[in-house]
Structure formats: structure tokens, C-alpha cells
Protein backbone atom coordinates (compact mmCIF):
# COMPACT_ATOMS: atom_id res chain seq x y z
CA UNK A 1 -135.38 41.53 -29.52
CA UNK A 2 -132.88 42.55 -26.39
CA UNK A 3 -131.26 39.41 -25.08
CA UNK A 4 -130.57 39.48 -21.15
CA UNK A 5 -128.23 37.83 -19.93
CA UNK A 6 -129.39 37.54 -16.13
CA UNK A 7 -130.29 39.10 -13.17
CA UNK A 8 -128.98 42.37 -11.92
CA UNK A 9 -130.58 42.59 -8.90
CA UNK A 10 -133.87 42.22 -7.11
CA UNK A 11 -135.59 44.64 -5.64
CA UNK A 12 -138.13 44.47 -2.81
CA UNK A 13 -139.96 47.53 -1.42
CA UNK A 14 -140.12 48.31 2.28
CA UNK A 15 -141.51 51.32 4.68
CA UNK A 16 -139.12 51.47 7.25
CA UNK A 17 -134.94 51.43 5.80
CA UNK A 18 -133.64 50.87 9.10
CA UNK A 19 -135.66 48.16 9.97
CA UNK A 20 -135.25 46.29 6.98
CA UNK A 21 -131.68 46.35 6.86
CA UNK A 22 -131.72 44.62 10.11
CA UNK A 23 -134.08 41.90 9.56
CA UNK A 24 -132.10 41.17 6.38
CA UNK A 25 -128.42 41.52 7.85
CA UNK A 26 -129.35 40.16 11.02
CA UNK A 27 -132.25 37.66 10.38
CA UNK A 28 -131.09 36.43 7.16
CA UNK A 29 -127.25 37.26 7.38
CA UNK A 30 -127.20 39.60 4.25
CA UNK A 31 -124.33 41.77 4.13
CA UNK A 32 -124.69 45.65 4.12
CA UNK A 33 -122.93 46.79 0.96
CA UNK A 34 -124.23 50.82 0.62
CA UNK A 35 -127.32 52.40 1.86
CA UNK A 36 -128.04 56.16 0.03
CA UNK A 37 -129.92 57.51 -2.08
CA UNK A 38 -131.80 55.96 -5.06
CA UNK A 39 -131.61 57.47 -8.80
CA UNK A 40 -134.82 58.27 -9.50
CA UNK A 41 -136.64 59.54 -6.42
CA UNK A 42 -134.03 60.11 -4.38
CA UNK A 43 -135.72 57.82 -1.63
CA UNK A 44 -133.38 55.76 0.89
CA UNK A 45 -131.78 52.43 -0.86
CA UNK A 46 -130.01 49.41 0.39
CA UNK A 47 -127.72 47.27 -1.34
CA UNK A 48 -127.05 43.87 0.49
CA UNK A 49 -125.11 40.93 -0.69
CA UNK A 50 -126.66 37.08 -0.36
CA UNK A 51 -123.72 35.14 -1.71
CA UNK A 52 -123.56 36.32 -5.46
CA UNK A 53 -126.78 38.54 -5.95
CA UNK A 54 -127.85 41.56 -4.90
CA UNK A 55 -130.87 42.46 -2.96
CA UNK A 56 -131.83 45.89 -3.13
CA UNK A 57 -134.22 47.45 -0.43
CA UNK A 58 -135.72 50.34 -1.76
CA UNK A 59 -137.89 52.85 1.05
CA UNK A 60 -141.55 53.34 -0.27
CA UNK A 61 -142.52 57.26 -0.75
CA UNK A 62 -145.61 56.54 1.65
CA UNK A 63 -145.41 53.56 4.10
CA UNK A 64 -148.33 51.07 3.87
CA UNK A 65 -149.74 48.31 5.08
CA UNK A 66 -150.75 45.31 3.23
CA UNK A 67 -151.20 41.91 3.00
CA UNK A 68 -149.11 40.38 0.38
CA UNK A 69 -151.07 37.08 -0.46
CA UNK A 70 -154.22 38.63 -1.05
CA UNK A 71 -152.58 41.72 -3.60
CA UNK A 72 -149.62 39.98 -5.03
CA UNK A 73 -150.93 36.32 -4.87
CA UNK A 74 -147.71 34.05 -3.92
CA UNK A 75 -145.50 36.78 -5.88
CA UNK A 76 -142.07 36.47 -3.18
CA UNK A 77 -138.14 36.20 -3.57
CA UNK A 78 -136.11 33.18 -2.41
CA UNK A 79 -132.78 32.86 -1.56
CA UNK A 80 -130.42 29.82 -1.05
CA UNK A 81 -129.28 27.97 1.96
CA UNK A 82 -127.40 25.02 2.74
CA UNK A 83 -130.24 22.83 4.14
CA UNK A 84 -128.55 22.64 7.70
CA UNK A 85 -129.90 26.65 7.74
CA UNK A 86 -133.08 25.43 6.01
CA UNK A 87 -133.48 22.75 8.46
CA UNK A 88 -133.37 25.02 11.55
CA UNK A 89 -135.13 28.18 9.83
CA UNK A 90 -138.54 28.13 11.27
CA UNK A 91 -137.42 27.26 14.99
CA UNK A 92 -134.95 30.49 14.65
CA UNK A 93 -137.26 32.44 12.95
CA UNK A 94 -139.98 31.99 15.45
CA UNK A 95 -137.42 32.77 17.98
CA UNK A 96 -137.08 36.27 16.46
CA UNK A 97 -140.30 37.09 16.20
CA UNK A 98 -140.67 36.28 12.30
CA UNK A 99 -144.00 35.84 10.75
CA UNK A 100 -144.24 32.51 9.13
CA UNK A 101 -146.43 31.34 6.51
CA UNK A 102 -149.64 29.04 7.47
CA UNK A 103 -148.02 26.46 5.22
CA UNK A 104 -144.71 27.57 6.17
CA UNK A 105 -142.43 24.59 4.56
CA UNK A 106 -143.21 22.81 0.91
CA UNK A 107 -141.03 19.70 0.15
CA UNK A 108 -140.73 19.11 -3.90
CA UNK A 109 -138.37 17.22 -5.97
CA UNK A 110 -136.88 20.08 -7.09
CA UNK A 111 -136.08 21.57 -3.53
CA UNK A 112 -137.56 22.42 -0.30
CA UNK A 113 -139.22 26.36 0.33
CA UNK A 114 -139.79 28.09 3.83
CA UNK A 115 -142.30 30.80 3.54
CA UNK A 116 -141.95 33.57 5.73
CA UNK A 117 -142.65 37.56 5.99
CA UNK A 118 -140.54 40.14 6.28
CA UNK A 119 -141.38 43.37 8.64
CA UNK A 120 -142.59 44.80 5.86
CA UNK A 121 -145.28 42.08 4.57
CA UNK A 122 -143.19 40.57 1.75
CA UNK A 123 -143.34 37.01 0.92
CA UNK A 124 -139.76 35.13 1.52
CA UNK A 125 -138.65 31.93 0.85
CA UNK A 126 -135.72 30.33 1.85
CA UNK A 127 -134.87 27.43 -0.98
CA UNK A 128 -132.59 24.26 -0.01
CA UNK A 129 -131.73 21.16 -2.40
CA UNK A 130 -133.94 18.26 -1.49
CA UNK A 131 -133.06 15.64 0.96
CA UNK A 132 -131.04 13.35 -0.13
CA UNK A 133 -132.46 9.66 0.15
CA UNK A 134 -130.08 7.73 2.27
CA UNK A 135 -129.72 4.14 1.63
């Protein structure tokens, strides 16, 4: 057996590199730490920063165009925020044009999820603590 010992990164695929480096610098506030070339294909790459991971956007050899629930199920990536983000994501998302989920926010014990699309089709979420009960 190989142990691992954690994430690397996570990688999410995407048609257009330009595009998608916007929506997640300037939509989620990622930061831009190299774009080039990829190892293996030698098809464009991002490598963004979200706190301590690293999201890697890697360009698709042929663009398509899907629809992510009904091929990958609820198969997404979340990401942290601090719930005053969480609590004003889907009024600033629909501001910039962001397609949200029909059942865009699910409250748990464990934490609250926004469910959102990238240009690209792929399932977000943003994650947040839950509320705390005051009282």
C-alpha cells in the first residue's frame, strides 16, 4: 500500500484559459501563480492559489459543452470562505453574471454550501462554518 499524505492540488478542466483565469481571480479572488504549459500534452495550465491549496486549470484539447449534473452527478470542488463572503455570495454572483444552482445554498451541521457554475459548466461550492446559534 502507498500512504498519501494529502492533497497536491485539484484540478478542474476548462475550454477557454483566459476566461477561466478571470472568473477564478476575479470572481472568486484566486491568485494567479503561473500559467504555461502542462507536462503531458503540452496544453495551456493555470496554477492559482485559494489560501493554502492549489487549483490548477488545465485547457481541454477540444472545447465542449456539457452539463455537469447530468454526466458527473453532483461531482464539484469547494473552497472556503469566511461566512461574511458566504453570506453575500449569491447576491454578488448574480451581479456578475454567475450561473447559480436551482438549489443554490444547503445549510447542514457540518457547514453551509453555495452551488454555483463556472464559465465552463463545473460544479462549485463555496463552504462556510455553520451559523453560530446566538443566545
Amino acid at each position: 500500500m502507498i500512504k498519501t499524505k494529502g492533497l497536491y492540488h485539484s484540478g478542474i478542466p476548462v475550454n477557454d484559459l483566459d476566461r477561466a483565469i478571470e472568473f477564478y481571480r476575479d470572481v472568486l479572488g484566486m491568485d494567479v501563480a503561473n500559467v504555461a504549459r502542462d507536462d503531458l500534452r503540452g496544453l495551456g495550465r493555470a496554477d492559482l492559489r485559494s489560501g493554502g491549496s492549489i487549483v490548477v486549470l488545465f485547457q481541454r484539447p477540444n472545447p465542449i459543452e456539457r452539463d455537469a449534473l447530468a454526466e458527473d452527478g453532483v461531482t464539484h470542488q469547494a473552497f472556503f470562505v469566511d461566512g461574511d463572503d458566504f453570506d453575500t455570495a449569491e447576491e454578488r454572483m448574480r451581479a456578475a453574471g454567475v450561473r447559480i444552482h436551482e438549489v443554490p445554498v444547503v445549510e447542514r451541521r457540518s457547514g453551509r454550501g453555495f452551488y454555483f457554475f463556472d464559465p465552463d459548466g463545473n460544479l462549485l461550492q463555496l463552504y462556510a462554518p455553520p451559523r453560530r446559534k446566538e443566545g
